[in-house]
Protein backbone atom coordinates (compact mmCIF):
# COMPACT_ATOMS: atom_id res chain seq x y z
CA UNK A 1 9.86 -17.33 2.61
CA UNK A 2 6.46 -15.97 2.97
CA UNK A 3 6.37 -12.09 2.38
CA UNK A 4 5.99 -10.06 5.89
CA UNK A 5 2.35 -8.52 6.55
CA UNK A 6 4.10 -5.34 8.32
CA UNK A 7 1.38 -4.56 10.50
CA UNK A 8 2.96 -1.53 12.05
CA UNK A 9 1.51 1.04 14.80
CA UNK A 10 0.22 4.50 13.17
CA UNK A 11 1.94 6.15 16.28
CA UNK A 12 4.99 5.60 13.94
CA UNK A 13 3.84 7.66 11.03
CA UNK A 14 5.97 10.97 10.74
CA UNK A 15 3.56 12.93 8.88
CA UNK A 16 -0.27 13.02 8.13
CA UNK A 17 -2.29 12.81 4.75
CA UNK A 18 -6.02 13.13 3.48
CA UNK A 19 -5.58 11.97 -0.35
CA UNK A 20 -8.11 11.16 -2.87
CA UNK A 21 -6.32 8.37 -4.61
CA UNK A 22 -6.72 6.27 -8.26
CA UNK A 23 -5.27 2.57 -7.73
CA UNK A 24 -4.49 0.68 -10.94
CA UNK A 25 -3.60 -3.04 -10.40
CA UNK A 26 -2.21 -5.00 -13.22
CA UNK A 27 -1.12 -8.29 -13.12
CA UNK A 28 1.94 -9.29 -14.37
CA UNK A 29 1.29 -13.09 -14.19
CA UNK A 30 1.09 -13.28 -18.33
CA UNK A 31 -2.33 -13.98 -18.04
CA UNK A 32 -3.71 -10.61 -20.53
CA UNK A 33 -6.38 -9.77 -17.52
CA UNK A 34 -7.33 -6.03 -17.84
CA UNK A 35 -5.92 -3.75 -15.09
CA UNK A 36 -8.56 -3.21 -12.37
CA UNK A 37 -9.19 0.53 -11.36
CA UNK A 38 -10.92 1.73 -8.15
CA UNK A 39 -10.85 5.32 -6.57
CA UNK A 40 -10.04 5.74 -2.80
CA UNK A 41 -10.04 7.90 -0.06
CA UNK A 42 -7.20 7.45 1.87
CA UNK A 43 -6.70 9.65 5.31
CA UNK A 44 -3.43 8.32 7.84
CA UNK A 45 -2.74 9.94 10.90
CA UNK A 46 -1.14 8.71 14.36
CA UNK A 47 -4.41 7.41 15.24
CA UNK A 48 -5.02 5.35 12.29
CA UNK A 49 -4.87 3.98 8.35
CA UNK A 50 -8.78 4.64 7.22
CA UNK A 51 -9.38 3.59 3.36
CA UNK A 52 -12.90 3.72 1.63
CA UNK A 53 -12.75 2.16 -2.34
CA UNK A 54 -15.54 2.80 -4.94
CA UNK A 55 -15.82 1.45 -8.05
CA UNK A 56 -18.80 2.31 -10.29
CA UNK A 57 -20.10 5.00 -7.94
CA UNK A 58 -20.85 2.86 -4.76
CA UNK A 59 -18.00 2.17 -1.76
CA UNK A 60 -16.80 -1.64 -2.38
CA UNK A 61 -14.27 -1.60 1.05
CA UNK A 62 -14.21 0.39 3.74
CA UNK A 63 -10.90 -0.39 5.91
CA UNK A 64 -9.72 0.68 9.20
CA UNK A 65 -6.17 -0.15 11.07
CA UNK A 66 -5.17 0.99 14.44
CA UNK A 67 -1.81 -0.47 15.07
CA UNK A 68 -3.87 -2.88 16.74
CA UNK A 69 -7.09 -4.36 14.97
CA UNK A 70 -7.76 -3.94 10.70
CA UNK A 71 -11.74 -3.69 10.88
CA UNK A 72 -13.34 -4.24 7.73
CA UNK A 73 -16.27 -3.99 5.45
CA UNK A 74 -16.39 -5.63 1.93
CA UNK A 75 -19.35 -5.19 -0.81
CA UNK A 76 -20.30 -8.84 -1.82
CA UNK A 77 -19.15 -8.51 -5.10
CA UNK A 78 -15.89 -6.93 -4.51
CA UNK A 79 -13.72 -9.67 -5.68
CA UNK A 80 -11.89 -12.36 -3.70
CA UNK A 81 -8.53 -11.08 -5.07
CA UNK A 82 -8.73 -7.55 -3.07
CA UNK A 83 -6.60 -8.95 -0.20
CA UNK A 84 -6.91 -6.02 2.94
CA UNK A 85 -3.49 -7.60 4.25
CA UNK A 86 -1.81 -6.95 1.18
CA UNK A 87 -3.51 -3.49 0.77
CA UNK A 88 -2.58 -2.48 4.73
CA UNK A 89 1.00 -4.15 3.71
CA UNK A 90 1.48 -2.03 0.71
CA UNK A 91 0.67 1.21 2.41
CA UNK A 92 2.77 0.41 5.16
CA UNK A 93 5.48 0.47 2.70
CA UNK A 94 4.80 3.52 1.37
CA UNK A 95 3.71 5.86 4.12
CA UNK A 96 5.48 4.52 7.05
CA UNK A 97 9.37 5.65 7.58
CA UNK A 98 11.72 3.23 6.33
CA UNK A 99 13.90 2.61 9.87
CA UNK A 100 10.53 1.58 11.68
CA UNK A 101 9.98 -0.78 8.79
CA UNK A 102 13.59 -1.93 8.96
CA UNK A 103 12.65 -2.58 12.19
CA UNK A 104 9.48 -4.45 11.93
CA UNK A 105 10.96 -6.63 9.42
CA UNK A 106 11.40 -10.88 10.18
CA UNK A 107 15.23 -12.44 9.86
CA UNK A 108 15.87 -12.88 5.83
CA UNK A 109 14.57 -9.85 5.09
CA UNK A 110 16.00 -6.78 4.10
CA UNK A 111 14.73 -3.39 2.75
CA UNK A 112 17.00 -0.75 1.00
CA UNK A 113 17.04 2.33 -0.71
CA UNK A 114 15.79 6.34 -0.36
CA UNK A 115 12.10 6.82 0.76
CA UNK A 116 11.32 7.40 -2.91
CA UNK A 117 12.52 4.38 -4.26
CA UNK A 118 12.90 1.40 -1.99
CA UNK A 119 13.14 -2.32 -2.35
CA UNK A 120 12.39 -5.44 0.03
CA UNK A 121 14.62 -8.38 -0.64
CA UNK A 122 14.53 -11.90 0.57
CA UNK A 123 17.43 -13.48 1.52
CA UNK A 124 20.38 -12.83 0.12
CA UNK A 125 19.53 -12.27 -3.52
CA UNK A 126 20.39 -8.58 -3.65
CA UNK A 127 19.52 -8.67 -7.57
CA UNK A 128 15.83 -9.58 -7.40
CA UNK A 129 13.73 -7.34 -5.23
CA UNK A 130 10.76 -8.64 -3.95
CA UNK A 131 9.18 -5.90 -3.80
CA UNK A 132 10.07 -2.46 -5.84
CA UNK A 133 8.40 0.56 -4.57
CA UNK A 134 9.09 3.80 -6.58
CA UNK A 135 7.43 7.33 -5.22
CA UNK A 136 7.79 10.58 -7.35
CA UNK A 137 5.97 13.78 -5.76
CA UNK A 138 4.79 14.82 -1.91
CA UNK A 139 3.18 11.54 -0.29
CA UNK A 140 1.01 13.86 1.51
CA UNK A 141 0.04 15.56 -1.85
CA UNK A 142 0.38 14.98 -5.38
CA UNK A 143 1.63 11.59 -5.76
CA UNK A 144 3.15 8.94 -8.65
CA UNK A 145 3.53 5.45 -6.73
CA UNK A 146 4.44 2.28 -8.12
CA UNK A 147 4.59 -0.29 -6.57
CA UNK A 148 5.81 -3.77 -8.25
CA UNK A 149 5.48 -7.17 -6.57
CA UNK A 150 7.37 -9.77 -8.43
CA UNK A 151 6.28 -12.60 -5.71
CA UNK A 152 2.39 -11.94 -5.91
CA UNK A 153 2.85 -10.66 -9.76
CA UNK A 154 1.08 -7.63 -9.68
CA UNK A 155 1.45 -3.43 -10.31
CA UNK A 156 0.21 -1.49 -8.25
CA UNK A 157 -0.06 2.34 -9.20
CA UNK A 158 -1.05 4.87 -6.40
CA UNK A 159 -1.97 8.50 -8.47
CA UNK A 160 -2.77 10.64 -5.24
CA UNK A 161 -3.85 14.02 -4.52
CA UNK A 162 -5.03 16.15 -1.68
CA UNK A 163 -9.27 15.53 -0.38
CA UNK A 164 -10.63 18.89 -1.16
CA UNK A 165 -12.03 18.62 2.45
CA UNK A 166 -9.27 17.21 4.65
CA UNK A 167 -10.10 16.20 8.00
């Protein structure tokens, strides 16, 4: 059972957020890669999802999402692994509210818990989450998120605080 893309409308979003975000990916596939690191600015709002990554000073992704198109712009040398449907997916998890996710979610699947620490399970194996997402802090703030995919074998950890700036 292939895991849902939950492509969901930013009309849905309860609150708003400009963060300035650290993203740590390791891999949990056995394989001893490093962790990759890359810093992002993150702003959601009812109108949209709008991401910019940088690693070693220059922007590698730029990504927009509407609720109706994801418009995006890679660096050639941003690797083939940085999936934007699995990055739009994984925000979606944490940011949107969990009964509009409920909602959006195919037959088989089922997602449970409080909005800091929710799972999405396949099936009926209640004892082997698919996905474990654990939040600690204000999502529109200062933010601990971890999110752990035991289908696509990664960590994912979100350390998030507010853009100086805003919008």
């Amino acid at each position: 059972m292939p895991l849902p893309m939950l492509r969901l409308s930013p009309a849905l979003l309860e609150r708003d957020a400009s963060l300035s975000q650290r993203l740590t990916v390791t891999p949990l596939d056995g394989s001893g890669r490093a962790p990759q690191v890359v810093d992002v600015q993150l702003e959601i709002d009812r109108e949209g999802l709008r991401l910019a990554a940088f690693a070693i000073g220059q922007r590698v992704l730029l990504m927009q999402w509407d609720g109706r198109e994801l418009k995006t712009q890679r660096h050639p040398r941003l690797p083939v692994e940085v999936d934007e449907q699995r990055m739009l997916r994984d925000m979606t998890l944490v940011y949107w509210p969990a009964a509009a996710l409920r909602g959006a979610l195919p037959r088989g699947w089922t997602l449970r818990g409080t909005p800091e620490h929710h799972e999405l399970i396949a099936g009926a194996d209640l004892a082997h989450p698919v996905i474990d997402v654990a939040v600690s802090g204000d999502l529109a703030g200062d933010s601990r998120i971890v999110i752990t995919n035991q289908r696509e074998h990664y960590r994912l950890l979100i350390e998030s605080r507010p853009l100086e700036s805003g919008r």
